[in-house]
Protein backbone atom coordinates (compact mmCIF):
# COMPACT_ATOMS: atom_id res chain seq x y z
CA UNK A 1 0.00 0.00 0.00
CA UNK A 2 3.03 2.43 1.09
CA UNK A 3 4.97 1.66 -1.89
CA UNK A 4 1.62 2.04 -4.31
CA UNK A 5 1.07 5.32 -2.64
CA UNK A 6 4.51 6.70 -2.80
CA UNK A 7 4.62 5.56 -6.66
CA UNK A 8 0.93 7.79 -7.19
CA UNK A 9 2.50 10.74 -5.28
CA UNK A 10 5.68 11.15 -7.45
CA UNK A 11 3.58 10.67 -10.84
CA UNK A 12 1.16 13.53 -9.42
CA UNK A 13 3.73 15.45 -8.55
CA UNK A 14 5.94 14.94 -11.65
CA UNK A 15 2.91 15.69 -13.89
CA UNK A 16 1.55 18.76 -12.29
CA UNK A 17 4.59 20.29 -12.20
CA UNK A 18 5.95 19.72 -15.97
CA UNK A 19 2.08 20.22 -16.67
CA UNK A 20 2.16 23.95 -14.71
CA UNK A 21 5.64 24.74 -16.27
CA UNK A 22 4.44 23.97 -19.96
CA UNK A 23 0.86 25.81 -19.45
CA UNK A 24 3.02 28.75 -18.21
CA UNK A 25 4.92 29.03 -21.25
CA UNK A 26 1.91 28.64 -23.46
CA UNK A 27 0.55 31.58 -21.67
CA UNK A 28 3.56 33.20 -21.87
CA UNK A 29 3.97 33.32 -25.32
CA UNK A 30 0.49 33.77 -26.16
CA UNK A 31 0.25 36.77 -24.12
CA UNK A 32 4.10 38.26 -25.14
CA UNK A 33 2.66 37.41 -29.21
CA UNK A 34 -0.25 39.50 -28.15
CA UNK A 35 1.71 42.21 -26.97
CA UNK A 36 3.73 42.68 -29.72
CA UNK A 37 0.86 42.40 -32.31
CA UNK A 38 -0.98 45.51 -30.74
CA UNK A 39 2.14 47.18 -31.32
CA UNK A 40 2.24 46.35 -34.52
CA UNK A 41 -1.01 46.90 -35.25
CA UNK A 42 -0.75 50.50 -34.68
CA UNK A 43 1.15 50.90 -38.17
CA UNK A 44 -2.20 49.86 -39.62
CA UNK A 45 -3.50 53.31 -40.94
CA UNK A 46 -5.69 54.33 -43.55
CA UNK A 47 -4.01 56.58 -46.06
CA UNK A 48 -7.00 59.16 -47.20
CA UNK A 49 -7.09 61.13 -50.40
CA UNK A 50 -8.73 64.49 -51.19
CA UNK A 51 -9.75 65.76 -54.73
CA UNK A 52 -7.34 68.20 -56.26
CA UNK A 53 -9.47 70.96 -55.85
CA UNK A 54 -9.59 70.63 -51.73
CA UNK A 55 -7.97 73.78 -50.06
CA UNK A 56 -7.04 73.58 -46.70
CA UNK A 57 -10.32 75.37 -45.11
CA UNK A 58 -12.23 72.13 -46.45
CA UNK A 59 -9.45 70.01 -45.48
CA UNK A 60 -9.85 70.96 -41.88
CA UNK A 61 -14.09 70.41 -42.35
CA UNK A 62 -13.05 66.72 -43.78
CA UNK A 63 -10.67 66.04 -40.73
CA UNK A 64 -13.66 66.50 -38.52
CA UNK A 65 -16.04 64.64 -40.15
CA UNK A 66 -13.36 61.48 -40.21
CA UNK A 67 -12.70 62.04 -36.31
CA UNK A 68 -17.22 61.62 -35.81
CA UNK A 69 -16.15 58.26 -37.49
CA UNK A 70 -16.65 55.49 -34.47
CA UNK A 71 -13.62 53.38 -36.30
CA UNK A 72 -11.34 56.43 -36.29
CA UNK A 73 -8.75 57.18 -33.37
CA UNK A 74 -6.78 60.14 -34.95
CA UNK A 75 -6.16 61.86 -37.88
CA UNK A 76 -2.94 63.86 -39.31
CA UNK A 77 -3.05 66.14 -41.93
CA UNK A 78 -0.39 66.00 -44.63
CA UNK A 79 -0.21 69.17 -46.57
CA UNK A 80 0.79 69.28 -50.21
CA UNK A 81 3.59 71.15 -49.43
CA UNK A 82 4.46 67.99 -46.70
CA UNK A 83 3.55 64.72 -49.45
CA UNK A 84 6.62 67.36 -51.88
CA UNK A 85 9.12 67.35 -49.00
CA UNK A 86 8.80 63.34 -48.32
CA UNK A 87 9.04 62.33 -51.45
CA UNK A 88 11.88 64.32 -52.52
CA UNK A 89 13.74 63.08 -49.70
CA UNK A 90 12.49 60.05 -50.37
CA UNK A 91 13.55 59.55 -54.02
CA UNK A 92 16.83 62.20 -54.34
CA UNK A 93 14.94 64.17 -57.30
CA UNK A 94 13.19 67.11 -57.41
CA UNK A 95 9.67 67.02 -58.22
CA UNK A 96 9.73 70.07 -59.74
CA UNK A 97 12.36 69.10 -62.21
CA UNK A 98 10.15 66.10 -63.48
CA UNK A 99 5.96 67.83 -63.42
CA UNK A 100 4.49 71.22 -63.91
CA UNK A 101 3.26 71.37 -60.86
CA UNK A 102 2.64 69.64 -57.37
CA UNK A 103 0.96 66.43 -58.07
CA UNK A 104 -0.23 65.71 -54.96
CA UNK A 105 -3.26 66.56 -53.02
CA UNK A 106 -4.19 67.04 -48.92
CA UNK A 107 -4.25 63.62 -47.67
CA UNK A 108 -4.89 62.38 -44.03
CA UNK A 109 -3.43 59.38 -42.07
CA UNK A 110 -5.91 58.41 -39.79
CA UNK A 111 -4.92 55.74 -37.17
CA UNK A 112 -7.82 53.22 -36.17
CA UNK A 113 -9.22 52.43 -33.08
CA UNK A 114 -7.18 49.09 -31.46
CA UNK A 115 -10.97 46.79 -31.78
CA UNK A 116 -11.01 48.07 -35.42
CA UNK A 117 -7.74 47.38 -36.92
CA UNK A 118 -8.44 44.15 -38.38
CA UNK A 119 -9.88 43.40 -42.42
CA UNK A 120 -13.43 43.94 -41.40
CA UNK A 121 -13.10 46.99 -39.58
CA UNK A 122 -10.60 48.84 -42.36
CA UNK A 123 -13.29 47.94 -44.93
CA UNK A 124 -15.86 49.74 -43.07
CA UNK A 125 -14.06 52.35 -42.46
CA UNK A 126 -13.19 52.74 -45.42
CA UNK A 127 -17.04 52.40 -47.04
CA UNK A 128 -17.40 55.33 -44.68
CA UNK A 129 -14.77 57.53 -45.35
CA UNK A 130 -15.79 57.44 -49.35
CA UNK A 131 -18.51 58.57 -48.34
CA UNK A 132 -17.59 62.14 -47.37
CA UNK A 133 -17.58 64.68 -49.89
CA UNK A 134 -14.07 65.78 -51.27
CA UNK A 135 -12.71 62.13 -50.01
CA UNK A 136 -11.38 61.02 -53.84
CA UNK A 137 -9.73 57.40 -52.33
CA UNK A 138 -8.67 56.02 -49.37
CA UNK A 139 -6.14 53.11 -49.00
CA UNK A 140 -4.44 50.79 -46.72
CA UNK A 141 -2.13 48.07 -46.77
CA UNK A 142 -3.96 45.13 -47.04
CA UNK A 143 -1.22 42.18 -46.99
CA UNK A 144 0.36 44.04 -44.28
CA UNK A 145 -3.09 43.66 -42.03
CA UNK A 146 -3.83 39.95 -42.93
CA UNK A 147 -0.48 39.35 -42.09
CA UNK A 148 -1.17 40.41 -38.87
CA UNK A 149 -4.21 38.60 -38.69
CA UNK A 150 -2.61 35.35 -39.53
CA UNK A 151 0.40 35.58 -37.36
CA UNK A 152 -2.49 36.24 -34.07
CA UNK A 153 -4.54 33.24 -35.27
CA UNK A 154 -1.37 31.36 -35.91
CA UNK A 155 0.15 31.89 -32.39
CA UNK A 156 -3.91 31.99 -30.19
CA UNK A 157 -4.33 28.20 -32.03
CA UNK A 158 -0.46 27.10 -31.23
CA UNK A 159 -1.08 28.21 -27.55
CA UNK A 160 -4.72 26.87 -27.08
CA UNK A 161 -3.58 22.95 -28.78
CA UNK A 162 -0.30 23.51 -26.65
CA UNK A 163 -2.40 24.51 -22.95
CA UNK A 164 -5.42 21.82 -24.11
CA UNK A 165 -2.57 18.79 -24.29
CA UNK A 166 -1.02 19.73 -21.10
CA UNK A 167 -4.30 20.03 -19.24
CA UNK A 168 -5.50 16.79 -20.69
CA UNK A 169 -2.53 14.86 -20.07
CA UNK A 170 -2.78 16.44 -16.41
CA UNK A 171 -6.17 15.66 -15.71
CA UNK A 172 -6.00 12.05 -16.82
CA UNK A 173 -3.05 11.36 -15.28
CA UNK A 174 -3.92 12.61 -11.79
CA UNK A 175 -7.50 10.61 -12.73
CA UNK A 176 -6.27 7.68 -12.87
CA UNK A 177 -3.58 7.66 -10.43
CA UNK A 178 -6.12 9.10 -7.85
CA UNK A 179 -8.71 5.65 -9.08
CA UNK A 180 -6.12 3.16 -8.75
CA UNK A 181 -2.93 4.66 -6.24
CA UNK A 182 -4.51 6.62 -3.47
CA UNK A 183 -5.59 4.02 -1.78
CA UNK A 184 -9.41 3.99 -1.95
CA UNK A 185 -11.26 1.49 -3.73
CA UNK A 186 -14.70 0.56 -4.24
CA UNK A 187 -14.60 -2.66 -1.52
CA UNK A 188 -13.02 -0.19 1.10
CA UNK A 189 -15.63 2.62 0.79
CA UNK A 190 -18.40 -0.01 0.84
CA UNK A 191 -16.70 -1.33 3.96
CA UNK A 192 -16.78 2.11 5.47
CA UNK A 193 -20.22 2.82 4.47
CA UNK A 194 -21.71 -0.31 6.08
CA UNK A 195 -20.23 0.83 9.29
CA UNK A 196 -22.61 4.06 8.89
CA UNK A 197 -19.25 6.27 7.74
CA UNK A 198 -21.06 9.15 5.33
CA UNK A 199 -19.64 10.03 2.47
CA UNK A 200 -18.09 12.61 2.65
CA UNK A 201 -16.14 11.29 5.93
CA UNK A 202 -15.04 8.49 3.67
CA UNK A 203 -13.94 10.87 0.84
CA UNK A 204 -12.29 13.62 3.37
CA UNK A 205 -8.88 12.33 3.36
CA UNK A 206 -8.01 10.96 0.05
CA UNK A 207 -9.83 14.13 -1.04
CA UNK A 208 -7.06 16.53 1.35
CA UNK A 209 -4.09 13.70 0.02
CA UNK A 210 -5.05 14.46 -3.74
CA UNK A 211 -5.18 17.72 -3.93
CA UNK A 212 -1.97 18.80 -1.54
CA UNK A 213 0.09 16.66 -3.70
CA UNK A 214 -1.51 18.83 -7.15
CA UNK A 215 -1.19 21.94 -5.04
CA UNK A 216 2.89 20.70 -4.03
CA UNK A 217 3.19 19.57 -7.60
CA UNK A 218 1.59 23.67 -9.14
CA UNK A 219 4.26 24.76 -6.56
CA UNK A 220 7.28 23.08 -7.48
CA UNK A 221 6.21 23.66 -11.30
CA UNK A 222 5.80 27.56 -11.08
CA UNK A 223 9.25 27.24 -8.84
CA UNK A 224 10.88 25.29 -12.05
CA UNK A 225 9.06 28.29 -14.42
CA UNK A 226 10.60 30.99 -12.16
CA UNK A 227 14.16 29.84 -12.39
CA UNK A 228 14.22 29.01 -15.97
CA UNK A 229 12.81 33.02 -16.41
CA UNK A 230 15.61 34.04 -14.18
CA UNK A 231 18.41 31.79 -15.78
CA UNK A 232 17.51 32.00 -19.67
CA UNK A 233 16.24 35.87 -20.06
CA UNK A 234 19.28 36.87 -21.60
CA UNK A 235 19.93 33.99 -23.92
CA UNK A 236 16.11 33.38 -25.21
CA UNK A 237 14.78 36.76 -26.72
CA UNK A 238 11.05 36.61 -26.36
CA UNK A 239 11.36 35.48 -22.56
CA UNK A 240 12.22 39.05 -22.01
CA UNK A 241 9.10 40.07 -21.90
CA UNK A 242 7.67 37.06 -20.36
CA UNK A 243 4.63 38.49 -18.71
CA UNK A 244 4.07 37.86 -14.56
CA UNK A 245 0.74 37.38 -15.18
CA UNK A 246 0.83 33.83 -17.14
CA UNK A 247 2.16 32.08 -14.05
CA UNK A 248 -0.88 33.19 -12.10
CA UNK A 249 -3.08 32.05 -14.94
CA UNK A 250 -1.56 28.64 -15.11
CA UNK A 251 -1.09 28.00 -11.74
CA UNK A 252 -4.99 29.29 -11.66
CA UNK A 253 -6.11 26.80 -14.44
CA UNK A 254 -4.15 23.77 -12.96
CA UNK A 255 -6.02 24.56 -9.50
CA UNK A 256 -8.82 24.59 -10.66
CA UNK A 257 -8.57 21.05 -12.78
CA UNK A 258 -7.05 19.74 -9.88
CA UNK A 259 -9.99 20.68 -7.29
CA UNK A 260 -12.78 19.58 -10.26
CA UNK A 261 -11.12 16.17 -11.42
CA UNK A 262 -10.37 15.18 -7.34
CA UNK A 263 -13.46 15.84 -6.05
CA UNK A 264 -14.93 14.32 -9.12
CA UNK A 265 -13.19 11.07 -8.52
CA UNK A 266 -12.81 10.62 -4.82
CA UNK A 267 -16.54 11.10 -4.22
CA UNK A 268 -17.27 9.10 -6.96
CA UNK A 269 -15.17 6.18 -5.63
CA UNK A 270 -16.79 6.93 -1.94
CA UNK A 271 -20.46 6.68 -2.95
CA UNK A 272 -19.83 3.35 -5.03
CA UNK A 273 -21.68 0.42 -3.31
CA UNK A 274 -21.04 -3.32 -4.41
């Protein structure tokens, strides 16, 4: 019995701490990926046109009417005088050596609200922005945005497969270690109940044994996950911003398996009768 015990407590606590350590890093990288998407969403902007005609007086009446817009978070002018200057710079040459005259009209950048920057919400805005008057096109870089897109599906699926496994090798691990190791078996809790033992009497202590050796297993897991952060920050790039808060959110997930799945089975195993 000691030795069957002593073989269920190491596989619980074995499990629940490479479990919590791998859950952590799923987090971890889910929630760094996220971070770093929202700052690159921010570079999604819609480039907005005016007619040739527009002087700066209806300019300013436009820029108001884009900044009602729900989508919109803020909007920069660029003058005509400003689009010369850039692309000069930009290309070495002289515009004025190659055209007439200034080719390019008032434009705005306008810089979408965070919920908005995705395909769907640059579309509407952009239905909307055509439709105010002296608005002659409106662009954006669409590869850029479903790139973005892609890379935050990519990395929420990788990190929801990744957390799922864990947890599911977790939970039927401690499952059936806790059915067959702890101890308590069907002819045992029978025993006890003849003898007028209630249930939950008969359940209290392999209920207490199971979950200290999950909560002693989260510990020693989020112990593991601490060092590695503090040992491999400097050598593993994205670690550097490893965010506090997925440790908490593991540990929180694994409790809460670990409280569902004993209960579950230890009172399941105490109210059998033969």
């Amino acid at each position: 019995m000691l030795k069957r015990r002593s073989r269920a407590a190491a596989s619980i606590l074995f499990v629940g701490a490479i479990a919590t350590v791998g859950l952590t890093f799923a987090i971890a990288g889910f929630l760094a990926n996220s971070s770093d998407m929202s700052a690159l969403s921010q570079q999604i902007v819609l480039n907005i046109f005016l007619q040739p005609e527009a002087d700066s007086l209806q300019a300013e009446t436009v820029r108001n009417k884009l900044l009602a817009l729900p989508e919109v978070q803020s909007v920069s002018i660029v003058s005509s005088g400003q689009a010369r200057r850039e692309f000069n710079e930009r290309y070495g040459t002289p515009i004025d050596s190659l055209l007439p005259e200034n080719p390019f009209p008032i434009s705005f950048v306008a810089v979408l609200r965070e919920r908005y920057r995705n395909s769907v919400g640059m579309q509407s805005a952009v239905e909307k922005t055509q439709n105010i008057p002296l608005v002659k096109e409106t662009v954006y870089r669409s590869s850029y945005v479903e790139a973005v897109e892609t890379r935050i599906r990519s990395s929420a699926s990788l990190a929801i497969v990744a957390g799922s496994v864990l947890l599911v090798i977790f939970v039927v691990t401690l499952y059936t270690t806790l059915r067959n190791g702890i101890g308590l078996t069907r002819y045992e809790a029978n025993v006890l109940y003849l003898t007028g033992a209630r249930r939950s009497f008969i359940a209290a202590p392999y209920l207490m044994f199971g979950l200290g050796l999950c909560l002693v297993g989260i510990g020693v897991g989020s112990g593991i996950t601490v060092a590695l952060y503090a040992n491999f920050q400097q050598a593993i790039p994205w670690i550097s911003v490893f965010p506090p808060v997925a440790l908490a959110y593991a540990a929180a997930g694994m409790l809460a398996a670990s409280t569902l799945i004993c209960i579950f089975t230890v009172l399941r195993t105490a109210s059998a009768r033969s």
